[in-house]
PDB file of N, CA and C in Angstrom:
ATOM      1  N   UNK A   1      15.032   3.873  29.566  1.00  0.00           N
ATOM      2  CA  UNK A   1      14.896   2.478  29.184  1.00  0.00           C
ATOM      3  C   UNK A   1      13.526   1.980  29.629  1.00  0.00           C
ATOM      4  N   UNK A   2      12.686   1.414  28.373  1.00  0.00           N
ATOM      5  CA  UNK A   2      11.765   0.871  28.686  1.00  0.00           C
ATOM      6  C   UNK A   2      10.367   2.021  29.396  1.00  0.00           C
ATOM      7  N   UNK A   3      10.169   3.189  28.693  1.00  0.00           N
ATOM      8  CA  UNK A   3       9.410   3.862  28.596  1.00  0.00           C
ATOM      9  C   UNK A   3       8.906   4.378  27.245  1.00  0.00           C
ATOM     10  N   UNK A   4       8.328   5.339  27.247  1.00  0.00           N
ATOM     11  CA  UNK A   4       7.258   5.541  25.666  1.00  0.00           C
ATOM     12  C   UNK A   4       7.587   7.007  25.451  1.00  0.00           C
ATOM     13  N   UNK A   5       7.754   7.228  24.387  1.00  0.00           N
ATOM     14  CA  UNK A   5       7.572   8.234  23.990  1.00  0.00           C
ATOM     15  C   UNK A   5       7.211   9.053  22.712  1.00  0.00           C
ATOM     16  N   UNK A   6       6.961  10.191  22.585  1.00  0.00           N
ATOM     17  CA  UNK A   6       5.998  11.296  21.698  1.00  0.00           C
ATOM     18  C   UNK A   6       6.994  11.900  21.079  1.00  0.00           C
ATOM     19  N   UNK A   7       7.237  11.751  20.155  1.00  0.00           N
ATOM     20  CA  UNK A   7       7.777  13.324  18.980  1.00  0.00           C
ATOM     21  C   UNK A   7       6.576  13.942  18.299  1.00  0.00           C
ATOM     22  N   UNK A   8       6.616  15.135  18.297  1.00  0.00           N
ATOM     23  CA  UNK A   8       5.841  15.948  17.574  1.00  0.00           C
ATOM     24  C   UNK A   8       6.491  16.696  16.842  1.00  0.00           C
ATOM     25  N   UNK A   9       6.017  16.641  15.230  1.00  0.00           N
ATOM     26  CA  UNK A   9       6.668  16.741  14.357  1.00  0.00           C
ATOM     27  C   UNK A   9       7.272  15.467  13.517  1.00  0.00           C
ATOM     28  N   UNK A  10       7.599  15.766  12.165  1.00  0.00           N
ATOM     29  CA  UNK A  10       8.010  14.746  11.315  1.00  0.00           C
ATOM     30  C   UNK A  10       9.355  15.329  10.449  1.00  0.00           C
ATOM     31  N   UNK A  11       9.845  16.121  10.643  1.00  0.00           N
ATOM     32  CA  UNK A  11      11.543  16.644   9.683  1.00  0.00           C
ATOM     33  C   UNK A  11      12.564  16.005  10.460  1.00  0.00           C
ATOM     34  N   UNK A  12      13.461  16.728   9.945  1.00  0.00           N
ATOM     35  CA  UNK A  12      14.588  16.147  10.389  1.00  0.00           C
ATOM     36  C   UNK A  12      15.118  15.507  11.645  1.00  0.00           C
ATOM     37  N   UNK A  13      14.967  17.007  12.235  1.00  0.00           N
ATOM     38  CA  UNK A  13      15.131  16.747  14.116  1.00  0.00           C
ATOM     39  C   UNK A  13      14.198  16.084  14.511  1.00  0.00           C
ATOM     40  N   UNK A  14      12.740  15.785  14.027  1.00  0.00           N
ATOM     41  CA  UNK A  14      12.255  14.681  14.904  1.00  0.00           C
ATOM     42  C   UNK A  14      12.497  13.346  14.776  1.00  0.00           C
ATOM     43  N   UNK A  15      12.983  13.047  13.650  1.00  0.00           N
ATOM     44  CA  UNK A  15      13.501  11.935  13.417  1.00  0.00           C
ATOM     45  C   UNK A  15      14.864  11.696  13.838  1.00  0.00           C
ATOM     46  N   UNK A  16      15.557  12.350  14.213  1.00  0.00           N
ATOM     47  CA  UNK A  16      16.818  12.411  15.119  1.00  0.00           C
ATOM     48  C   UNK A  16      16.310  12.331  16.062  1.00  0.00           C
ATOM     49  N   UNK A  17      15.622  12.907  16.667  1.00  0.00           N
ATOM     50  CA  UNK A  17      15.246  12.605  18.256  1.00  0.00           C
ATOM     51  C   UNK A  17      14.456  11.163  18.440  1.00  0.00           C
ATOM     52  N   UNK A  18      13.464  10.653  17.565  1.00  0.00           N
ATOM     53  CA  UNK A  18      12.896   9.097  17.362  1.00  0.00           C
ATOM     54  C   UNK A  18      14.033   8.617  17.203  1.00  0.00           C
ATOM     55  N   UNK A  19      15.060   8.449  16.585  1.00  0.00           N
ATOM     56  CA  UNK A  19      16.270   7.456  16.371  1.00  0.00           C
ATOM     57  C   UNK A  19      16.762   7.494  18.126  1.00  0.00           C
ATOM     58  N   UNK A  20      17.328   8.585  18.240  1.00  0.00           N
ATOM     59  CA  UNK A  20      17.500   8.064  19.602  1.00  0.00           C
ATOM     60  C   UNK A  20      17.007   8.034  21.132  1.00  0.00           C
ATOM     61  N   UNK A  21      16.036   8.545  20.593  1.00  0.00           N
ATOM     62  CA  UNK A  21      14.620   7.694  21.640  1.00  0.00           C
ATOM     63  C   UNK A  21      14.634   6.105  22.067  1.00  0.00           C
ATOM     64  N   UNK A  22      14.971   5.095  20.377  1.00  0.00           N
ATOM     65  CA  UNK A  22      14.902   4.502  20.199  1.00  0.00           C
ATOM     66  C   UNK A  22      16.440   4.070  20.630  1.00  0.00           C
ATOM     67  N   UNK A  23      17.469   4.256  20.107  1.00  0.00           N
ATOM     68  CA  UNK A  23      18.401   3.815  20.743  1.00  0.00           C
ATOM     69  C   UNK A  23      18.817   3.796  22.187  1.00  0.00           C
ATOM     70  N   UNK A  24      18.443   4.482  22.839  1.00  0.00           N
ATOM     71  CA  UNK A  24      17.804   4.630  24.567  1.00  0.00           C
ATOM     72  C   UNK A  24      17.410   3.112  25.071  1.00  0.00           C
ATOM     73  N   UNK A  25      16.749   2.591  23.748  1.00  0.00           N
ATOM     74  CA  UNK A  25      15.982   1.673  24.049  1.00  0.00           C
ATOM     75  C   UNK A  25      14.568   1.791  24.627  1.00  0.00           C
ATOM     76  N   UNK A  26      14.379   2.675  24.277  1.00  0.00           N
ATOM     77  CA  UNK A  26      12.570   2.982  24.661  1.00  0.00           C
ATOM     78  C   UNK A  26      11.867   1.937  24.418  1.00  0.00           C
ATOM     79  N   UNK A  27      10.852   1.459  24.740  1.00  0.00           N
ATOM     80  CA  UNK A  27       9.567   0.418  24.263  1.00  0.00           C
ATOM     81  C   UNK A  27       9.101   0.812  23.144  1.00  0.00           C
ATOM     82  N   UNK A  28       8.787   2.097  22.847  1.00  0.00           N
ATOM     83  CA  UNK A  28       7.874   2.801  21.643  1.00  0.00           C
ATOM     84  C   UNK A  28       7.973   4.333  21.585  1.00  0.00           C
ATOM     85  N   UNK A  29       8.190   4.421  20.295  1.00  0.00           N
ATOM     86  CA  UNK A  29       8.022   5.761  20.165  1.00  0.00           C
ATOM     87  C   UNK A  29       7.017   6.209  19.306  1.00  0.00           C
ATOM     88  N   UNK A  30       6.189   7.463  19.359  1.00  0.00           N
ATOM     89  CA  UNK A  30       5.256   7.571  18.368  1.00  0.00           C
ATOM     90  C   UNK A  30       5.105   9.022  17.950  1.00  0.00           C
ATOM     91  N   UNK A  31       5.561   9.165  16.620  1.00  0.00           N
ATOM     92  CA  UNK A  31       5.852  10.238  15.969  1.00  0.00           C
ATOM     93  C   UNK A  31       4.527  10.789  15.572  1.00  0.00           C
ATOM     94  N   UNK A  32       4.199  11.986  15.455  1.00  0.00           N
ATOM     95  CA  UNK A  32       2.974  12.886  15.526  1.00  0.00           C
ATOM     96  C   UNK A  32       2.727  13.930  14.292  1.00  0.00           C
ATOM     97  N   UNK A  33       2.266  13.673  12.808  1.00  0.00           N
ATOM     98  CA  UNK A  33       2.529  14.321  11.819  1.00  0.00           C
ATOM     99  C   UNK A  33       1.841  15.656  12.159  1.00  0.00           C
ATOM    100  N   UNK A  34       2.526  16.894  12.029  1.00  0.00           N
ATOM    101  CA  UNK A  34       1.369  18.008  11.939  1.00  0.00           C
ATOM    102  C   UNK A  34       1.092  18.016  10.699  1.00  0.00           C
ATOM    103  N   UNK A  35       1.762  18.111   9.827  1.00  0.00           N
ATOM    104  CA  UNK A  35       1.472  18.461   8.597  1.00  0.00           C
ATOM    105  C   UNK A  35       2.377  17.276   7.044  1.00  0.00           C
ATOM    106  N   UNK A  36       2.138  17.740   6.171  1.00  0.00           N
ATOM    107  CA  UNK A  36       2.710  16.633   4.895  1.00  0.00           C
ATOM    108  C   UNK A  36       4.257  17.337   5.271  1.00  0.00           C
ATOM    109  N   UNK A  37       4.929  16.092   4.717  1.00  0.00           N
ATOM    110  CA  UNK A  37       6.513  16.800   4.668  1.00  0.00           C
ATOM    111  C   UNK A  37       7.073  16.434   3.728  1.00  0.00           C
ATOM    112  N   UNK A  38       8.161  17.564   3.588  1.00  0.00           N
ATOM    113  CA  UNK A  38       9.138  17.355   2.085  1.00  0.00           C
ATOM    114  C   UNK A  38       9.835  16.202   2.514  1.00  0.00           C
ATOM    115  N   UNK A  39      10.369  14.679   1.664  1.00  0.00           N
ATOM    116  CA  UNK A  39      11.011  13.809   1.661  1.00  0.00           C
ATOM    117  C   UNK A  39      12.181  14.206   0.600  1.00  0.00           C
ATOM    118  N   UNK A  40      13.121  14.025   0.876  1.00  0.00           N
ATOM    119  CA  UNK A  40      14.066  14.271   0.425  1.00  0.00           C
ATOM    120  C   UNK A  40      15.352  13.294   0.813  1.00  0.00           C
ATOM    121  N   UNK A  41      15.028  12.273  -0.130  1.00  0.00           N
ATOM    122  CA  UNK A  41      17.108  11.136   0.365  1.00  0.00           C
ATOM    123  C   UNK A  41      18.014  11.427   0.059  1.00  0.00           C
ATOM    124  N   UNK A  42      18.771  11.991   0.765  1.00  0.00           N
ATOM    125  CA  UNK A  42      20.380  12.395   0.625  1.00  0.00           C
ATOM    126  C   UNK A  42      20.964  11.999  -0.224  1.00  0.00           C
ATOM    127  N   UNK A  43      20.497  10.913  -1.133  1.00  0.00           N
ATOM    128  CA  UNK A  43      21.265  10.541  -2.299  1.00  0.00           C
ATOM    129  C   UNK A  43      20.928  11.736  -3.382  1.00  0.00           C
ATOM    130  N   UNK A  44      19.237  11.886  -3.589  1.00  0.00           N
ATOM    131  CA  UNK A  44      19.182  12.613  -4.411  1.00  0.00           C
ATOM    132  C   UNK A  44      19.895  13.963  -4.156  1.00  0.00           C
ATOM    133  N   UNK A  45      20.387  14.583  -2.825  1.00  0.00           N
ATOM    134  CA  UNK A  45      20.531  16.266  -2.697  1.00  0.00           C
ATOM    135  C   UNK A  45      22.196  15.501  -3.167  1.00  0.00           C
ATOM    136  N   UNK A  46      22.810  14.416  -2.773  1.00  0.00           N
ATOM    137  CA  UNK A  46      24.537  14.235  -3.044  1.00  0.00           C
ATOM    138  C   UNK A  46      24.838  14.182  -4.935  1.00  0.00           C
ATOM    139  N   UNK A  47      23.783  14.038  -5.536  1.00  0.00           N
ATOM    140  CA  UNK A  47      23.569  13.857  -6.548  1.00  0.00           C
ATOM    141  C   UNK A  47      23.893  15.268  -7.540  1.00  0.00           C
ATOM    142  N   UNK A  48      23.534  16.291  -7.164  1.00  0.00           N
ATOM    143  CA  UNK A  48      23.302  17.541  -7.018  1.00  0.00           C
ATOM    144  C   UNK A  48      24.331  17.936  -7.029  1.00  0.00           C
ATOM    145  N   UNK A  49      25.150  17.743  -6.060  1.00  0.00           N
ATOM    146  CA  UNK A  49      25.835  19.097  -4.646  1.00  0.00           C
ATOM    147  C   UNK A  49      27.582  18.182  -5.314  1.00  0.00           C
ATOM    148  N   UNK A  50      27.610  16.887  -5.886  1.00  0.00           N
ATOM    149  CA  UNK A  50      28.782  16.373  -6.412  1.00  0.00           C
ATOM    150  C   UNK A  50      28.690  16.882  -8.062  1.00  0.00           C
ATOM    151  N   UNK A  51      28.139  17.993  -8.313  1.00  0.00           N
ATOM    152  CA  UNK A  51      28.174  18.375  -9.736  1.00  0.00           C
ATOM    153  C   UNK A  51      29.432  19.761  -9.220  1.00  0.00           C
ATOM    154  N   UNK A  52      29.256  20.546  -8.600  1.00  0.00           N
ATOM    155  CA  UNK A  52      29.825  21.590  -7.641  1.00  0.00           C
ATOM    156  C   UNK A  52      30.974  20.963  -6.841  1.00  0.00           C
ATOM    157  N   UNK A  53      30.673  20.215  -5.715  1.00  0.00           N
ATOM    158  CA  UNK A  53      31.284  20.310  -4.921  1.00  0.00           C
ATOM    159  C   UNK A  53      32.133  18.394  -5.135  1.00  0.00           C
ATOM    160  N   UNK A  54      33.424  18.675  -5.196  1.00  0.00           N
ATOM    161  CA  UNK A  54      34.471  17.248  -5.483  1.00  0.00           C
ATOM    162  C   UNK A  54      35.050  17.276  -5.414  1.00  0.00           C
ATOM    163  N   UNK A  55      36.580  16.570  -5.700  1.00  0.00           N
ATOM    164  CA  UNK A  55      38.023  16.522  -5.679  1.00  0.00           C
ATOM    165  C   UNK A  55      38.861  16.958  -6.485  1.00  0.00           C
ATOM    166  N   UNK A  56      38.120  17.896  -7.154  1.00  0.00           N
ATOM    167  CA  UNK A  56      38.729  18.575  -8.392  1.00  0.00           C
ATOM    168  C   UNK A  56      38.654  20.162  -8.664  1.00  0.00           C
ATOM    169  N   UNK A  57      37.340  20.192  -7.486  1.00  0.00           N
ATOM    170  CA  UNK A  57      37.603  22.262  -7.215  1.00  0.00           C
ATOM    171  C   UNK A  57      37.838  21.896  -6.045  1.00  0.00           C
ATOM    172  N   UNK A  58      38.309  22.945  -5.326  1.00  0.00           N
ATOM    173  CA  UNK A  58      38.708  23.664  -4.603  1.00  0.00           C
ATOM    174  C   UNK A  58      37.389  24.319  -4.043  1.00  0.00           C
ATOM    175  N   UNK A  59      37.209  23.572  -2.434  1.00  0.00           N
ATOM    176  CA  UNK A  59      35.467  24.148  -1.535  1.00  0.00           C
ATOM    177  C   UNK A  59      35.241  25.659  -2.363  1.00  0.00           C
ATOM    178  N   UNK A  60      36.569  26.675  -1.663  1.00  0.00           N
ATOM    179  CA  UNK A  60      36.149  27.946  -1.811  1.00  0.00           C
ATOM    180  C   UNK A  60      35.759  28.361  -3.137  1.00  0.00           C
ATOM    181  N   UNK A  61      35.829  27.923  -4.183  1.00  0.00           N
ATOM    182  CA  UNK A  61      35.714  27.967  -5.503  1.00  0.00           C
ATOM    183  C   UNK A  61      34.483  27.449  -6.014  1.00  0.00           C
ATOM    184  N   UNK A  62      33.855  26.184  -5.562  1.00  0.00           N
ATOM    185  CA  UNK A  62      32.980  25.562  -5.298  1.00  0.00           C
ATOM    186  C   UNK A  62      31.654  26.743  -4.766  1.00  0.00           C
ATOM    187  N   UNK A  63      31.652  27.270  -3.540  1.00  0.00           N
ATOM    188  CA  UNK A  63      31.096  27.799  -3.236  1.00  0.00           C
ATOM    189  C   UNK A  63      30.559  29.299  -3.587  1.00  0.00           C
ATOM    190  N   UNK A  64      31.593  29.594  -4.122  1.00  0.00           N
ATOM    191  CA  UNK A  64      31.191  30.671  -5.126  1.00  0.00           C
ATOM    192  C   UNK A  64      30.489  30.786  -6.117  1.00  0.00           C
ATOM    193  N   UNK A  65      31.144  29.543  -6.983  1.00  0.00           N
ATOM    194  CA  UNK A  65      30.058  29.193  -8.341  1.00  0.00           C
ATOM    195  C   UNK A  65      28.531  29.068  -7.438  1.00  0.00           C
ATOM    196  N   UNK A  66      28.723  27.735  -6.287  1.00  0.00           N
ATOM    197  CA  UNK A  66      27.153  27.512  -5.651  1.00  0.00           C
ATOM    198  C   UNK A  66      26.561  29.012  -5.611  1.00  0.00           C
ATOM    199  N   UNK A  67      26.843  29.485  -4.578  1.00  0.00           N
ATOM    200  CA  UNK A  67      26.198  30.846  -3.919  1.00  0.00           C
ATOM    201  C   UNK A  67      26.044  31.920  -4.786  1.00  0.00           C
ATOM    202  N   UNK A  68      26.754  32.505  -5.964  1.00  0.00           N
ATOM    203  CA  UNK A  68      27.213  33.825  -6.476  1.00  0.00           C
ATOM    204  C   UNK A  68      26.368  33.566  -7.608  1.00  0.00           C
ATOM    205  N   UNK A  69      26.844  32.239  -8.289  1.00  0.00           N
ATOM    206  CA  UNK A  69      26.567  32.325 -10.152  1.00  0.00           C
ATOM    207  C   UNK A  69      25.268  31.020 -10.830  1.00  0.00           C
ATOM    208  N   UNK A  70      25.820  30.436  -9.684  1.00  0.00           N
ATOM    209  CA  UNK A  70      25.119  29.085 -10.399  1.00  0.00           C
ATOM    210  C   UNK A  70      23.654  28.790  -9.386  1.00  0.00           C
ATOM    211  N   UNK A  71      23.036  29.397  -8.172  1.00  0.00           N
ATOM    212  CA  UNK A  71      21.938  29.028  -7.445  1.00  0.00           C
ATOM    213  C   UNK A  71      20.801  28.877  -8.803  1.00  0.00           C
ATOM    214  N   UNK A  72      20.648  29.263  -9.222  1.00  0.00           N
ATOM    215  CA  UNK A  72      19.628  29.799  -9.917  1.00  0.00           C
ATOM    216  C   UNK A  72      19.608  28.085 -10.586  1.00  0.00           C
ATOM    217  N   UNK A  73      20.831  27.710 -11.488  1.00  0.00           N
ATOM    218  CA  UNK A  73      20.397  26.630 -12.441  1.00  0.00           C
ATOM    219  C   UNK A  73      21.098  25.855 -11.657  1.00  0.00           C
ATOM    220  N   UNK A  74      21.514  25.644 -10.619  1.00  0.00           N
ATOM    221  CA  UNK A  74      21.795  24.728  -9.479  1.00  0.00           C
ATOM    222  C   UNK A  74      20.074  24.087  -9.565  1.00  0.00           C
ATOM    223  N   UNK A  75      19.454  24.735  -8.717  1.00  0.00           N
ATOM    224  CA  UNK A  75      18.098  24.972  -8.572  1.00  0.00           C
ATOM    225  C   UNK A  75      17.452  24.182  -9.085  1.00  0.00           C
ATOM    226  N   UNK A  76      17.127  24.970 -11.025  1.00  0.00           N
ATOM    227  CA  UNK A  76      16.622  23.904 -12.195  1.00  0.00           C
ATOM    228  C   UNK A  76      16.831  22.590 -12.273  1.00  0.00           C
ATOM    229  N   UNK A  77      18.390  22.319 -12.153  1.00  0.00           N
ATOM    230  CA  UNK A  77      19.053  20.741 -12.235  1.00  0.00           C
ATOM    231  C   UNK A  77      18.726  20.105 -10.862  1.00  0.00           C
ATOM    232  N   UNK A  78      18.302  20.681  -9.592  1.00  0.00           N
ATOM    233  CA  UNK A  78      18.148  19.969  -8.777  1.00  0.00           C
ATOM    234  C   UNK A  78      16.836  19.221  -8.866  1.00  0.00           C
ATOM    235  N   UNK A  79      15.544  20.271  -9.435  1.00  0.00           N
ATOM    236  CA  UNK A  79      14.124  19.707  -9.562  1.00  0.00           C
ATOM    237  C   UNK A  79      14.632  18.847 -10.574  1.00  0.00           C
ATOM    238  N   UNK A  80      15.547  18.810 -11.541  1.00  0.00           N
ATOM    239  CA  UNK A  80      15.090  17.840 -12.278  1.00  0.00           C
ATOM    240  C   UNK A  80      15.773  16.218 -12.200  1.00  0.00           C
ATOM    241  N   UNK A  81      16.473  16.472 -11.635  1.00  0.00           N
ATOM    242  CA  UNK A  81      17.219  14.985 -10.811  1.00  0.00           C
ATOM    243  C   UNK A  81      16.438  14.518  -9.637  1.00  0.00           C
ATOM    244  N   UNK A  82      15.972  15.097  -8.989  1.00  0.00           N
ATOM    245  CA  UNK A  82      15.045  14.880  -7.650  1.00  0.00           C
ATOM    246  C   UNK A  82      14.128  14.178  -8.545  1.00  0.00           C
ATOM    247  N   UNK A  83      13.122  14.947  -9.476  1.00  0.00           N
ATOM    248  CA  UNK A  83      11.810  14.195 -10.213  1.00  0.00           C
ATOM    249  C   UNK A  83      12.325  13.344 -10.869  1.00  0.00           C
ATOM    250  N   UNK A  84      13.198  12.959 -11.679  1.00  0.00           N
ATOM    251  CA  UNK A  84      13.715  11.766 -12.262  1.00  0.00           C
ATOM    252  C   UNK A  84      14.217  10.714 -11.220  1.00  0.00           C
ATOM    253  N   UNK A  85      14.697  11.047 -10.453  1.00  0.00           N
ATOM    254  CA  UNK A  85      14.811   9.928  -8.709  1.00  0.00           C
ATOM    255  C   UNK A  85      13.824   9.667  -8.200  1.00  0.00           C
ATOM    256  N   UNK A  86      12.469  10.365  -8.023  1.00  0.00           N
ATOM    257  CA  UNK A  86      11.634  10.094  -7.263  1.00  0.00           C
ATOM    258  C   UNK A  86      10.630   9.493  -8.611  1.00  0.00           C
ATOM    259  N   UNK A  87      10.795   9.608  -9.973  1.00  0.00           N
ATOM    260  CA  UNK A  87      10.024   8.932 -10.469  1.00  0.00           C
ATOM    261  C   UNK A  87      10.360   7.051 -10.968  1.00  0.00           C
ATOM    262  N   UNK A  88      11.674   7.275 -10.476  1.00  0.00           N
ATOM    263  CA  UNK A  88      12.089   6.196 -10.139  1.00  0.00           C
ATOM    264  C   UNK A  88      12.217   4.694  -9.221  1.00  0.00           C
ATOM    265  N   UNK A  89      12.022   5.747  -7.876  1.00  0.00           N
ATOM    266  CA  UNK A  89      11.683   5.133  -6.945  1.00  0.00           C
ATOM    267  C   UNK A  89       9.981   5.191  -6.386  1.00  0.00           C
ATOM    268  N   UNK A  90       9.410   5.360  -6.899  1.00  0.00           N
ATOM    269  CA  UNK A  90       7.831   5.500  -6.710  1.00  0.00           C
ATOM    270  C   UNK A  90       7.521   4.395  -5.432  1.00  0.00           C
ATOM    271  N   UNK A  91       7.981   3.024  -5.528  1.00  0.00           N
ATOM    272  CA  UNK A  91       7.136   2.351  -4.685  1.00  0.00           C
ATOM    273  C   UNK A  91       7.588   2.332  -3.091  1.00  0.00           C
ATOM    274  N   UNK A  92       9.059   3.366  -3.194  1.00  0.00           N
ATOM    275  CA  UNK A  92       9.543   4.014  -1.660  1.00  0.00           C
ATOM    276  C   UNK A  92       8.789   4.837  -0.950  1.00  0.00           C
ATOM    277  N   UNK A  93       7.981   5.699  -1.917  1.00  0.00           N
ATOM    278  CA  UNK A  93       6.981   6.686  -1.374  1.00  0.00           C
ATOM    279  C   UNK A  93       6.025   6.196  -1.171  1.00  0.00           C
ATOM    280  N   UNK A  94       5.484   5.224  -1.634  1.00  0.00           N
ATOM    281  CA  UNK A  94       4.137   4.807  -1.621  1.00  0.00           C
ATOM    282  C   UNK A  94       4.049   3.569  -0.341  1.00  0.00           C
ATOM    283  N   UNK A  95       5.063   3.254   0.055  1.00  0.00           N
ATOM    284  CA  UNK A  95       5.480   2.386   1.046  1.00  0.00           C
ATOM    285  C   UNK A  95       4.627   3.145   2.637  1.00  0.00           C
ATOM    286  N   UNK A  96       5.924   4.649   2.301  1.00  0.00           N
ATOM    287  CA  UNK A  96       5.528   5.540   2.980  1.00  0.00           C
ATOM    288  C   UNK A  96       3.946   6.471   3.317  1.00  0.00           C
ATOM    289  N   UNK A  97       3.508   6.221   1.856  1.00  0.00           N
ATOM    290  CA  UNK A  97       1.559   6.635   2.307  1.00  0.00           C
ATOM    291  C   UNK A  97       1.277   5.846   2.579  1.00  0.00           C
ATOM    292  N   UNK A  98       1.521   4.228   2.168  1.00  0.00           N
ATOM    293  CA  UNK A  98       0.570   3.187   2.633  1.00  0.00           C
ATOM    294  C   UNK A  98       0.078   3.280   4.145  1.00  0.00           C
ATOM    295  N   UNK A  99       1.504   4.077   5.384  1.00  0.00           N
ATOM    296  CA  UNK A  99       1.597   3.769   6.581  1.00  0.00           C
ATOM    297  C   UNK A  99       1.003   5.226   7.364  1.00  0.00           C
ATOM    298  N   UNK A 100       0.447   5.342   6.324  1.00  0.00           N
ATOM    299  CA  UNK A 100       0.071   7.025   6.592  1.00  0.00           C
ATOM    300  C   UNK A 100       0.461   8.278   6.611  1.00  0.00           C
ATOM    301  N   UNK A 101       2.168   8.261   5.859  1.00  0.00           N
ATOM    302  CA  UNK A 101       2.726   9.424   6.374  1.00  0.00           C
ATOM    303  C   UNK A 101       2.400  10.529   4.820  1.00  0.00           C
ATOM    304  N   UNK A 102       2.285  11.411   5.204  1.00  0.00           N
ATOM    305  CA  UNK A 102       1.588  12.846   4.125  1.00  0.00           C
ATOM    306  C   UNK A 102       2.818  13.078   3.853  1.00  0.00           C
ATOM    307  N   UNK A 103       2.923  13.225   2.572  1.00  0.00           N
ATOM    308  CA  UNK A 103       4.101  13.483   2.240  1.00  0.00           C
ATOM    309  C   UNK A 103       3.754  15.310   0.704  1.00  0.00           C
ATOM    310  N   UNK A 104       4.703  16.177   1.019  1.00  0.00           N
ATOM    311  CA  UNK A 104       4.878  17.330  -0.074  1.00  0.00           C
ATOM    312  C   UNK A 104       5.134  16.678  -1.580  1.00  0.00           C
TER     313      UNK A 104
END
């Protein structure tokens, strides 16, 4: 409480660890980009992964098609829902360069 702190790195886990850095109640935290990173909102990967996976197969069944038959045009349909989401939301990303963060 009421100290500072450094993440290095920008994925997942560092942003889990800034969240609760922050919930600690730290004064500040300050995240440290090494490099651009893939952004990716869970809406777009749920978007995806509810074409496969729902209340109507069965996981283990599900996972077979995923893993065995379907990675491949899983894959295709994922770039192309991701780029149709992200060409959607454009001014979320750009929010995000404005503040400096490098993004893939």
């Amino acid at each position: 409480k009421g100290l500072e702190g450094v993440v290095v790195g920008t994925a997942n886990t560092a942003h889990n660890i800034a969240e609760d850095m922050l919930s600690a109640e730290m004064n500040q935290v300050t995240m440290v980009q090494r490099n651009k990173t893939f952004v990716l909102p869970i809406e777009y990967n749920t978007k995806v992964m509810e074409i496969i996976y729902n209340n109507y197969m069965p996981t283990e069944v599900a996972d077979r098609l995923y893993f065995f038959l379907l990675y491949g045009i899983v894959s295709v349909i994922s770039k192309l829902i991701n780029y149709k989401s992200a060409r959607a939301e454009l001014e979320c990303f750009k929010v995000l360069e404005k503040v400096g963060f490098n993004m893939k």
